[in-house]
C-alpha atoms as a PDB file:
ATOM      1  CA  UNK A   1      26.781 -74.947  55.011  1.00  0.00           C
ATOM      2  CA  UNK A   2      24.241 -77.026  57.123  1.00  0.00           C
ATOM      3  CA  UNK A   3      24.068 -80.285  55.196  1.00  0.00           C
ATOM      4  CA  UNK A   4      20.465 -79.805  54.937  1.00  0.00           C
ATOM      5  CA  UNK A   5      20.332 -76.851  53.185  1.00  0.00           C
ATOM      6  CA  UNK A   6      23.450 -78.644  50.972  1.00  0.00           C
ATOM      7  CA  UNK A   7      21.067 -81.353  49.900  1.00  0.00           C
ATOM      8  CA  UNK A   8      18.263 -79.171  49.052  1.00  0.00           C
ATOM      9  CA  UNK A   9      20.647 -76.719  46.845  1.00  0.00           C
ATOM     10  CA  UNK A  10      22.599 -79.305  44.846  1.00  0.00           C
ATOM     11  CA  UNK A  11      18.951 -80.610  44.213  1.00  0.00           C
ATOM     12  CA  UNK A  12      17.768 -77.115  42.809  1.00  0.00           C
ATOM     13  CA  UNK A  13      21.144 -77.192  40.613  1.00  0.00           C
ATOM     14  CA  UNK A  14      20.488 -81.216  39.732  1.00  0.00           C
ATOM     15  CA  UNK A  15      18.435 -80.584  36.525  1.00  0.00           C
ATOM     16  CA  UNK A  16      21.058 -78.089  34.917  1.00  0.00           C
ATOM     17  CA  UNK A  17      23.659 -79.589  36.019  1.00  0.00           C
ATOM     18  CA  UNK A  18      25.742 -81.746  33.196  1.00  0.00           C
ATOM     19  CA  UNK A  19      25.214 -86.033  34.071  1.00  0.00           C
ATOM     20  CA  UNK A  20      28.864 -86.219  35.797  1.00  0.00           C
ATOM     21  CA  UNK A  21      28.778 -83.578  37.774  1.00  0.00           C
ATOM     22  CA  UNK A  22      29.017 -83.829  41.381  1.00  0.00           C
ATOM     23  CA  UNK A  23      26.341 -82.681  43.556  1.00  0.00           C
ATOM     24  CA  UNK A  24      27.655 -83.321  47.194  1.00  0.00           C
ATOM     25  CA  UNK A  25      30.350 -84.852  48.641  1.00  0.00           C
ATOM     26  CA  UNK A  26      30.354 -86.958  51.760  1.00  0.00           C
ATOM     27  CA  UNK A  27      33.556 -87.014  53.646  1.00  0.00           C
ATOM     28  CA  UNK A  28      35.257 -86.665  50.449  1.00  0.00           C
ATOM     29  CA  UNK A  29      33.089 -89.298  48.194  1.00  0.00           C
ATOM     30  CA  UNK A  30      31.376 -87.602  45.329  1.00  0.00           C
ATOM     31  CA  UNK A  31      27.605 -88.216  44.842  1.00  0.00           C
ATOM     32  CA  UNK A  32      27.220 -86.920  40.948  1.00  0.00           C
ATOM     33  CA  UNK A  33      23.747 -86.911  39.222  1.00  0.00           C
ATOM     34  CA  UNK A  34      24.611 -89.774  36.749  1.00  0.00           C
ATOM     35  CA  UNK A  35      24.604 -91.467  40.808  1.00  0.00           C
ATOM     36  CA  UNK A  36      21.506 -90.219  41.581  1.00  0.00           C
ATOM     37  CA  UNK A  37      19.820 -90.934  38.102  1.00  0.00           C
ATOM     38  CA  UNK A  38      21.115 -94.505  38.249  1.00  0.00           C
ATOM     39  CA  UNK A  39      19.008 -95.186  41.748  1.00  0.00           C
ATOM     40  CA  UNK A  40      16.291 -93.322  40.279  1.00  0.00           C
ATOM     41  CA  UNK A  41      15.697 -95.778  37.489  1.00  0.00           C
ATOM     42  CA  UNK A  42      16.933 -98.742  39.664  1.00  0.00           C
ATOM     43  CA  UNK A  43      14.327 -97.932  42.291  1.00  0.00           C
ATOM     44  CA  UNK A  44      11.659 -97.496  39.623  1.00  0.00           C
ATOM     45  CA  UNK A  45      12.644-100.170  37.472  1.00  0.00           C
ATOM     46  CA  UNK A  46      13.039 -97.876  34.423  1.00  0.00           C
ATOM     47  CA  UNK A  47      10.245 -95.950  34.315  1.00  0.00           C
ATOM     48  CA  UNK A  48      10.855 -93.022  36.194  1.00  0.00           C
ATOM     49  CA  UNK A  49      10.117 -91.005  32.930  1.00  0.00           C
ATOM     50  CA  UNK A  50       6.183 -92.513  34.019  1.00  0.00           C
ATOM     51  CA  UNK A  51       6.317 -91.074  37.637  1.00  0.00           C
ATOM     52  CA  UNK A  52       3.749 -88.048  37.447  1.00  0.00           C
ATOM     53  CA  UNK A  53       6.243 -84.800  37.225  1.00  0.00           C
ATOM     54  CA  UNK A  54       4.707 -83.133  40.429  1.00  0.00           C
ATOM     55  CA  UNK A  55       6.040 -85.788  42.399  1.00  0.00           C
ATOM     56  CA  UNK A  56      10.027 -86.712  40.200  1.00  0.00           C
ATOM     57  CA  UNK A  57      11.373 -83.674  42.210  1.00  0.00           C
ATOM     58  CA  UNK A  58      10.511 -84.928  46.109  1.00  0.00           C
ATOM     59  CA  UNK A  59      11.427 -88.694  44.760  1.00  0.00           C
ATOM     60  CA  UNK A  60      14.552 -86.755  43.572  1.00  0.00           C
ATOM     61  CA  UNK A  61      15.626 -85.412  46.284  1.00  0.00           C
ATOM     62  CA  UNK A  62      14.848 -88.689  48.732  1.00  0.00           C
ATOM     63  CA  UNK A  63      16.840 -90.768  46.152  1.00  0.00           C
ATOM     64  CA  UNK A  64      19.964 -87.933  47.147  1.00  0.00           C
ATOM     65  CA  UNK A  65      19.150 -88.034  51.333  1.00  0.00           C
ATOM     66  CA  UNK A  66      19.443 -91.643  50.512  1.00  0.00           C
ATOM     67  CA  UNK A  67      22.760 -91.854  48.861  1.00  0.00           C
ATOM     68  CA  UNK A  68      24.331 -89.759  51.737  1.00  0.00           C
ATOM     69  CA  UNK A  69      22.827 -92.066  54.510  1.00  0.00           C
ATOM     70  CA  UNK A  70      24.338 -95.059  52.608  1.00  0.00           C
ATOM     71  CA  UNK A  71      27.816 -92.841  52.541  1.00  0.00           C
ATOM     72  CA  UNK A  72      27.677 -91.838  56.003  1.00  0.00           C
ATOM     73  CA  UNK A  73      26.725 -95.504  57.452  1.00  0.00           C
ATOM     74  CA  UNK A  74      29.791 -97.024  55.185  1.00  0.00           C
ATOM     75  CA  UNK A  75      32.353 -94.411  56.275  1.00  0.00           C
ATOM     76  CA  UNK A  76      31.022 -95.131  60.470  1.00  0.00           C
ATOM     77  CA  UNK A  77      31.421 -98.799  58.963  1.00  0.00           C
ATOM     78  CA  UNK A  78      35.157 -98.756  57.900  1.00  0.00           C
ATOM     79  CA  UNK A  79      35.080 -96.519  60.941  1.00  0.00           C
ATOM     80  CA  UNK A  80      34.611 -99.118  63.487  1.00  0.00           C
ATOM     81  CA  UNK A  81      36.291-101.953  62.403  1.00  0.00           C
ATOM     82  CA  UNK A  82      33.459-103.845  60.323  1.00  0.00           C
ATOM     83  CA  UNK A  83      34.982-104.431  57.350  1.00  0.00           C
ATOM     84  CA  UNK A  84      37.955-105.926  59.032  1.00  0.00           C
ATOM     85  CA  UNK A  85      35.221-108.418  61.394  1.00  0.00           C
ATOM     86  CA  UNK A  86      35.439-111.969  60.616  1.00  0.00           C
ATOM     87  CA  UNK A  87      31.537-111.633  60.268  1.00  0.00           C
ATOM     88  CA  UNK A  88      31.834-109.200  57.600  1.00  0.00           C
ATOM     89  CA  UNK A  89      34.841-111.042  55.745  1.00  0.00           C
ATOM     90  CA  UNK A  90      32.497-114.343  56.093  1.00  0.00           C
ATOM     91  CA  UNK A  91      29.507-112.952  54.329  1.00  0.00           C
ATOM     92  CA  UNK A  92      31.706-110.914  51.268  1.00  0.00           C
ATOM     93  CA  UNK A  93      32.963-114.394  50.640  1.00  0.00           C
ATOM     94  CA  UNK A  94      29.503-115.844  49.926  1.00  0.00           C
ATOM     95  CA  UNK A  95      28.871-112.669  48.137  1.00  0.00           C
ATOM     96  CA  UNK A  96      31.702-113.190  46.107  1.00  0.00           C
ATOM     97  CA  UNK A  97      31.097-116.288  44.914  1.00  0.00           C
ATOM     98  CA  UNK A  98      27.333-115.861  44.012  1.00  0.00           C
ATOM     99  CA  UNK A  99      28.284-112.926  41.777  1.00  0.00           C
ATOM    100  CA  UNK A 100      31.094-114.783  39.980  1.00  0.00           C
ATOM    101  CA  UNK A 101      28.741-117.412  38.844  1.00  0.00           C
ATOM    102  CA  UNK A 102      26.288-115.150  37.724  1.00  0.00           C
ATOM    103  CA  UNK A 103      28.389-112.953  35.893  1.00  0.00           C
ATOM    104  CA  UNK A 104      30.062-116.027  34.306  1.00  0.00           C
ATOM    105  CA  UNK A 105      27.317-117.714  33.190  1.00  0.00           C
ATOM    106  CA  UNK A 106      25.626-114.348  32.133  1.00  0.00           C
ATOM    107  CA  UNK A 107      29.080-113.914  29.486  1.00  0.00           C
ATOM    108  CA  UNK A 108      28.636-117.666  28.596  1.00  0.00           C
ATOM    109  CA  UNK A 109      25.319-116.937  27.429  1.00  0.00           C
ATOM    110  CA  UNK A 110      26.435-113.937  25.594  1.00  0.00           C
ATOM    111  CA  UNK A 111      28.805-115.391  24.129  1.00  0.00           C
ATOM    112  CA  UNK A 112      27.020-118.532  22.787  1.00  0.00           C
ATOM    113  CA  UNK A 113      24.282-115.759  21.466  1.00  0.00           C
ATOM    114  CA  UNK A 114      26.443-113.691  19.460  1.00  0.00           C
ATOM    115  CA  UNK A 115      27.647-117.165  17.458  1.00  0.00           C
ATOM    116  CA  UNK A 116      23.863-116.941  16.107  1.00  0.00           C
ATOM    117  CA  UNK A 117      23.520-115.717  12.628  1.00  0.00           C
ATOM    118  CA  UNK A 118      20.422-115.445  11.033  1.00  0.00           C
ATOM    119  CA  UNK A 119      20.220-114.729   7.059  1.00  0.00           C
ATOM    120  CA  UNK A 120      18.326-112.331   5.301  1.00  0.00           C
ATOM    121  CA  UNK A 121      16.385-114.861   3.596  1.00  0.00           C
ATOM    122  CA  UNK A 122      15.184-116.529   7.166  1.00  0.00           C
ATOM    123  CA  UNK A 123      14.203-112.781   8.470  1.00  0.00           C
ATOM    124  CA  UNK A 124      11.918-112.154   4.516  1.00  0.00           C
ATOM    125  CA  UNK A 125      10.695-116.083   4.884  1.00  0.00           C
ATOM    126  CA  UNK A 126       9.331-115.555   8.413  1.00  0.00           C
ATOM    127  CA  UNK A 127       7.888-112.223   7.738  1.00  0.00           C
ATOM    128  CA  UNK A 128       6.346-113.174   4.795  1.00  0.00           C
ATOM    129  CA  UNK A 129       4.603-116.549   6.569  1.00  0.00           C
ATOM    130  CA  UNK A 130       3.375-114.421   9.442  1.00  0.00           C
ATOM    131  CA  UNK A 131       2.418-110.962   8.527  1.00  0.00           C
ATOM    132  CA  UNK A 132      -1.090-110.857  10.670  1.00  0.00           C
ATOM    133  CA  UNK A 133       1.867-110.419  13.696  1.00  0.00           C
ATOM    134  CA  UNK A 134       2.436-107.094  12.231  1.00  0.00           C
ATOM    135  CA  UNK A 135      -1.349-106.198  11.729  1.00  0.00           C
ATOM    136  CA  UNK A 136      -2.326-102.555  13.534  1.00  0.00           C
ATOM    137  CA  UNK A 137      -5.631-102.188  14.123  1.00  0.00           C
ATOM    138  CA  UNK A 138      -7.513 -98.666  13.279  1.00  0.00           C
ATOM    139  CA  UNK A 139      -6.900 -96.745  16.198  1.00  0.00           C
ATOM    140  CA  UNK A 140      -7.598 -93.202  16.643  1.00  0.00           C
ATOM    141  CA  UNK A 141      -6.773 -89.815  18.731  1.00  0.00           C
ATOM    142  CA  UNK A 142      -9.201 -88.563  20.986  1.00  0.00           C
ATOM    143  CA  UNK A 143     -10.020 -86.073  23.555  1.00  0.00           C
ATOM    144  CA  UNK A 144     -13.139 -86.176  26.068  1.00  0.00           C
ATOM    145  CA  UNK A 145     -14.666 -83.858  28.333  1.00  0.00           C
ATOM    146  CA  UNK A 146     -16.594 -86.308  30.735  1.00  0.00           C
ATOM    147  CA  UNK A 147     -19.240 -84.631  33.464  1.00  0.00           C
ATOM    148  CA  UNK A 148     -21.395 -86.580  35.706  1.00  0.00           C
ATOM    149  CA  UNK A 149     -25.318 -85.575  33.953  1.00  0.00           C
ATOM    150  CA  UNK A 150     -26.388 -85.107  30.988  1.00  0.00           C
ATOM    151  CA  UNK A 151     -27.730 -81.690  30.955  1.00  0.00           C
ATOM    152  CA  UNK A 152     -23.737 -80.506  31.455  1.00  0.00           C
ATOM    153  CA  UNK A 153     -23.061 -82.218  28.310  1.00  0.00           C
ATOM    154  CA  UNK A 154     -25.593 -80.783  26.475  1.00  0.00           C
ATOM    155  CA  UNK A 155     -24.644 -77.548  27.693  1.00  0.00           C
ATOM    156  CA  UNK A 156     -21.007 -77.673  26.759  1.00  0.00           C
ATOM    157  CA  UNK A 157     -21.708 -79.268  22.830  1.00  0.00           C
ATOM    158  CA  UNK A 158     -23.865 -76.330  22.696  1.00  0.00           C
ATOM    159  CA  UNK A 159     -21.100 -74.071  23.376  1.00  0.00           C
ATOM    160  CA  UNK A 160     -18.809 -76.169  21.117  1.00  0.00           C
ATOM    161  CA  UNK A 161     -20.964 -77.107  18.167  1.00  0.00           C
ATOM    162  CA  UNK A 162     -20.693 -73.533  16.336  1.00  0.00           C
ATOM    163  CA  UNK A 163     -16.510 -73.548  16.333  1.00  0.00           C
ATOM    164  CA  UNK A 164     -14.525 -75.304  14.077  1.00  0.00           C
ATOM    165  CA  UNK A 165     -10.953 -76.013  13.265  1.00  0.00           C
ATOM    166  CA  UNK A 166      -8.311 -74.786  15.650  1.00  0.00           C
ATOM    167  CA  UNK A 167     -10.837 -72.680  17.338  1.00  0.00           C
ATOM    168  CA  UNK A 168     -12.615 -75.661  18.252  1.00  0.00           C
ATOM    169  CA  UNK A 169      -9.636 -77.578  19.372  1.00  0.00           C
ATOM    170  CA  UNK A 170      -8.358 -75.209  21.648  1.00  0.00           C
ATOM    171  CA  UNK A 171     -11.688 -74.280  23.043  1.00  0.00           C
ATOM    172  CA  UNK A 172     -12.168 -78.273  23.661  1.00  0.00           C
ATOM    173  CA  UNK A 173      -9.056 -78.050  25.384  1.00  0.00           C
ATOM    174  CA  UNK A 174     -10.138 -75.589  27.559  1.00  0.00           C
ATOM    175  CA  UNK A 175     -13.473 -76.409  28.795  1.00  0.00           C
ATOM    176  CA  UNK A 176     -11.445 -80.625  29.169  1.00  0.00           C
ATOM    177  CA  UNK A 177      -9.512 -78.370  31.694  1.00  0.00           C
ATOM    178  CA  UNK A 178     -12.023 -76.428  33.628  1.00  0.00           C
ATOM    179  CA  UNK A 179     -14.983 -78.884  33.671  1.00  0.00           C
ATOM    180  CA  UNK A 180     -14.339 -82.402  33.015  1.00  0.00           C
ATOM    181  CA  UNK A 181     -14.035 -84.726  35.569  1.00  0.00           C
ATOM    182  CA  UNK A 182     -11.691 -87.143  34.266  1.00  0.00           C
ATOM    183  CA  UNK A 183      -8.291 -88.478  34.825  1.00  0.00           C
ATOM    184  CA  UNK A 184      -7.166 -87.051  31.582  1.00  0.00           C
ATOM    185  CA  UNK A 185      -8.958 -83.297  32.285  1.00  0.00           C
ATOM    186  CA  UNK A 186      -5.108 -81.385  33.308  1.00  0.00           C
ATOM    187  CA  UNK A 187      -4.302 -82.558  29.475  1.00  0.00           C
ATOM    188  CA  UNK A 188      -7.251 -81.000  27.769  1.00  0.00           C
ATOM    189  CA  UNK A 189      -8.859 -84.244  27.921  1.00  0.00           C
ATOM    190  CA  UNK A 190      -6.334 -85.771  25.881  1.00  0.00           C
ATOM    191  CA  UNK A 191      -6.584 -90.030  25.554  1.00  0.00           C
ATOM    192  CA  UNK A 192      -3.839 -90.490  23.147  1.00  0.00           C
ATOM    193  CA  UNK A 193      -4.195 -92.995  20.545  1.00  0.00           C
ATOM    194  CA  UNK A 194      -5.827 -96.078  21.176  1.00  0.00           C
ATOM    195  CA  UNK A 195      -7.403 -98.990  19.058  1.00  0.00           C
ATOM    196  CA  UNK A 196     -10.507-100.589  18.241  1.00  0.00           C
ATOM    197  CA  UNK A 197     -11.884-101.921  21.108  1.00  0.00           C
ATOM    198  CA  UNK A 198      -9.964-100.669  24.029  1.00  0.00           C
ATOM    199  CA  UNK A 199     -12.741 -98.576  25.593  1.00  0.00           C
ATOM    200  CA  UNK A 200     -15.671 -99.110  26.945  1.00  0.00           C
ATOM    201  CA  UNK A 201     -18.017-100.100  24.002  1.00  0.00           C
ATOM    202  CA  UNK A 202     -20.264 -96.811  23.759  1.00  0.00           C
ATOM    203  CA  UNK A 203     -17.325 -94.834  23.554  1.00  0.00           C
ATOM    204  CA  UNK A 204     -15.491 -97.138  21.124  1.00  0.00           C
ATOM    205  CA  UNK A 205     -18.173 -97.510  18.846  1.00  0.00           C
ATOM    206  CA  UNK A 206     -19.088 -93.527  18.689  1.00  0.00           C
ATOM    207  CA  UNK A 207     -15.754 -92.379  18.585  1.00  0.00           C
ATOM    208  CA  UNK A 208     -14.517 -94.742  15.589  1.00  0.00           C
ATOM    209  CA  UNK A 209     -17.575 -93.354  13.740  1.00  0.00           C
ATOM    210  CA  UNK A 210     -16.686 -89.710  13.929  1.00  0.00           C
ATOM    211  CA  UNK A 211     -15.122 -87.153  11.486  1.00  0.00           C
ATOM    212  CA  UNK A 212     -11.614 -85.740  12.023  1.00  0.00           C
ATOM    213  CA  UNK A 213     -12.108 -82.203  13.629  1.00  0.00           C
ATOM    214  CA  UNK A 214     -15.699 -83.048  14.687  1.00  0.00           C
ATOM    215  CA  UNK A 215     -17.088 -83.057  18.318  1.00  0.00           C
ATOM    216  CA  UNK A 216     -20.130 -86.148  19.384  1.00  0.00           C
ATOM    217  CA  UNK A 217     -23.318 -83.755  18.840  1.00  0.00           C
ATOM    218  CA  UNK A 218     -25.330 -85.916  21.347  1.00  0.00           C
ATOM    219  CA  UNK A 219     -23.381 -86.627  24.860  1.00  0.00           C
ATOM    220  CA  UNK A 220     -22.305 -90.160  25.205  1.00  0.00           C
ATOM    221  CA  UNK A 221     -22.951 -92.262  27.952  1.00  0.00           C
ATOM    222  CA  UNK A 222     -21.250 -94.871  29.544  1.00  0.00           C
ATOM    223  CA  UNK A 223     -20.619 -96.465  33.609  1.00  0.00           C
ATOM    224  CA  UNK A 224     -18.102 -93.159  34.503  1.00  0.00           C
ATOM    225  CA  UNK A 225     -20.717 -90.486  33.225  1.00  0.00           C
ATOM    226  CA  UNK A 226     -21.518 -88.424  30.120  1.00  0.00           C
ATOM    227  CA  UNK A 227     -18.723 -87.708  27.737  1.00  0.00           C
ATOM    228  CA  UNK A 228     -18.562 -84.754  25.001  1.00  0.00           C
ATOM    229  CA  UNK A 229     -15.656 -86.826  22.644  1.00  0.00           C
ATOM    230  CA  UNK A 230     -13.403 -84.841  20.306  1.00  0.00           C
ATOM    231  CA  UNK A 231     -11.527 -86.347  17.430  1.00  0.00           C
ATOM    232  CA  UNK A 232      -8.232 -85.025  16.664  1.00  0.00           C
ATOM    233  CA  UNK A 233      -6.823 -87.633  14.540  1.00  0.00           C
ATOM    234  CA  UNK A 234      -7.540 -91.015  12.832  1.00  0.00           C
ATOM    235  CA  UNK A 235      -4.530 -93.928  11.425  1.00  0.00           C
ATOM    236  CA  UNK A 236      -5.939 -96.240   9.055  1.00  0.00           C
ATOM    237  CA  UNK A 237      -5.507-100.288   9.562  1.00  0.00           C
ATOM    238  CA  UNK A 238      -2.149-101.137   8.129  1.00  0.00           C
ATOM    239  CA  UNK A 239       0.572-104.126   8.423  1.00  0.00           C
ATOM    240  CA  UNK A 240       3.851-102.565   9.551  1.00  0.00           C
ATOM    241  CA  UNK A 241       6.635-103.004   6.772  1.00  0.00           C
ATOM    242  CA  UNK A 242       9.608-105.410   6.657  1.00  0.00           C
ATOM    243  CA  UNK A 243      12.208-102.942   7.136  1.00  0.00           C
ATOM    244  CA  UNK A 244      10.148-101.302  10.417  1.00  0.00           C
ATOM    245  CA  UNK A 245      10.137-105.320  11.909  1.00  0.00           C
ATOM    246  CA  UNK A 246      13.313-106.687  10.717  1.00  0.00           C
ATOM    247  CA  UNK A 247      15.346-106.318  13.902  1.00  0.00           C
ATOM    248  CA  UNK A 248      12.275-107.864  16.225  1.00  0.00           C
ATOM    249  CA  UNK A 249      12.155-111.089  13.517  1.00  0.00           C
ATOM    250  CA  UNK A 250      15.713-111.253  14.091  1.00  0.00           C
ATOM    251  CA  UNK A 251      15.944-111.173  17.751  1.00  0.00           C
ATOM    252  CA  UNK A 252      12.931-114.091  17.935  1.00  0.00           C
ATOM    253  CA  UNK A 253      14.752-115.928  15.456  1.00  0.00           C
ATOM    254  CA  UNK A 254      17.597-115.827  16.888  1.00  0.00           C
ATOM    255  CA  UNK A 255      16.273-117.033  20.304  1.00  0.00           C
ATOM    256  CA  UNK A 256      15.046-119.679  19.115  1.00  0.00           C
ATOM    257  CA  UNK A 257      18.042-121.386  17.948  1.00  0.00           C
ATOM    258  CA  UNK A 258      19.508-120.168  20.865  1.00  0.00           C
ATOM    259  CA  UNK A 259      17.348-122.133  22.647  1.00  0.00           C
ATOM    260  CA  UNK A 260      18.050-125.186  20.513  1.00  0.00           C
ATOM    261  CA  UNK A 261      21.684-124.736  20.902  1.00  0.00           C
ATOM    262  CA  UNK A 262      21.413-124.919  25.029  1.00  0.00           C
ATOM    263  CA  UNK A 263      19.767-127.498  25.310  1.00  0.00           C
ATOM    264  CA  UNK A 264      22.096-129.101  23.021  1.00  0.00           C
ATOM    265  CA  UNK A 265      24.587-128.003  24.824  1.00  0.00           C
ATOM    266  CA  UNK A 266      23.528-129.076  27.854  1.00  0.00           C
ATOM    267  CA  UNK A 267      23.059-132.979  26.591  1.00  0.00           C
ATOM    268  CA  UNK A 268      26.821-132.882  25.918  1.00  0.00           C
ATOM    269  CA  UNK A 269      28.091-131.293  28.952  1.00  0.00           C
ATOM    270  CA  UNK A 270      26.063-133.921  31.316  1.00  0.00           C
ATOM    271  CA  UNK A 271      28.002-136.544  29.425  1.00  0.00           C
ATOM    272  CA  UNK A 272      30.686-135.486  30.301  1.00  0.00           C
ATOM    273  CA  UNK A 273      29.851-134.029  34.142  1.00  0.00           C
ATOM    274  CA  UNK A 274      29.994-136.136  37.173  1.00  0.00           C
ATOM    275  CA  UNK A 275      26.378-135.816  38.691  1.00  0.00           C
ATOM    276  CA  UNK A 276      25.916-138.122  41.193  1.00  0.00           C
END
């Protein structure tokens, strides 16, 4: 098999394939997707879940091409006698020693955090003395259909205002897919939740107005157009409990005196270094 046409048809078998499984070899070195995730998120820096889905497959299958290259260039490598170069040995060295003081000081300060303890009653005193960090606004779930003049707006409430229900949520959806011209339009005009404040204030202060269920009877304008707003659900203010915010209190408490500790540790071990 062409090694084209090998790439292309372990991709195809990549997303059913289990996380260890091997997808090509090169010269005998397995390339498994667990490989080719790892890159993935490396080269995305974690967010590859965010990269729009018409476009995961192509970066998928560069990410593989890639991974083969880097085989194929380290086998001609060993090949032709670079690894045994002086130039080669010169520069692992360096390498060497950068990533032995990293790692070492990256265990020391592991180490030195996991002697932190932090009591129940520190984690209840803090939350207690700062609650407003745990505040949530009133945020709601919306959907818009957004068209450029009015008269389209007017035209779609029209053809709205008389459903209700599921009817009118899935006929929102519809026309959000067929005539908006928003970002949002190939999700039905879907925004998500979001809080007071975080849109532009004509939106924001119809939408937090609104009824559960209900659509805006008048279009609403702002700087991107005319928007026909749909309000699928609503969360009250509230002040997230103790139990939901105990590990986050824990992990900035315990930084804290990490901190502390460092630098206290650092006063005692320039006593006793030799910096000239």
């Amino acid at each position: 098999m062409k090694l084209g046409t090998k790439i292309v048809a372990a991709f195809l078998l990549a997303c059913t394939l289990a996380s260890g499984q091997t997808l090509v070899t090169v010269n005998g070195v397995a390339i498994s997707q667990a490989d080719v995730d790892d890159a993935l998120m490396q080269a995305t820096q974690g967010r590859f879940n965010q990269v729009p889905e018409d476009k995961q497959a192509e970066f998928r299958k560069q990410v593989l091409e890639q991974l083969i290259a880097k085989e194929l260039v380290f086998d001609d490598a060993k090949k032709t006698g670079i690894i045994k170069s002086k130039e080669f040995k010169d520069e692992y060295i360096k390498i060497q020693q950068k990533v032995e003081k990293e790692l070492a000081i990256q265990v020391w300060q592991k180490r030195e955090l996991d002697k932190v303890k932090v009591a129940e009653k520190e984690l209840k005193e803090y939350y207690d003395k700062n609650k407003e960090e745990f505040n949530e606004k009133e945020s709601v779930h919306a959907r818009h259909i957004l068209v450029t003049t009015e008269d389209e707006a007017k035209k779609i409430i029209t053809e709205l205002k008389s459903l209700k229900g599921n009817e009118l949520q899935a006929k929102f959806i519809e026309l959000a897919k067929t005539k908006s011209t928003g970002p949002s339009a190939p999700k039905g005009g879907d925004l998500g939740f979001f809080a007071q404040g975080q849109m532009v204030p004509a939106f924001n202060d119809e939408v937090f107005k609104m009824k559960v269920g209900a659509i805006t009877l008048k279009p609403v304008k702002t700087q991107f157009g005319f928007h026909v707003i749909y309000l699928q659900e609503k969360k009250a203010k509230t002040t997230r409990g103790f139990a939901e915010v105990k590990p986050f209190i824990e992990q900035r408490i315990k930084m804290e005196k990490f901190k502390s500790i460092v630098q206290e540790k650092m006063q005692q071990l320039q006593k006793t270094a030799t910096i000239n």
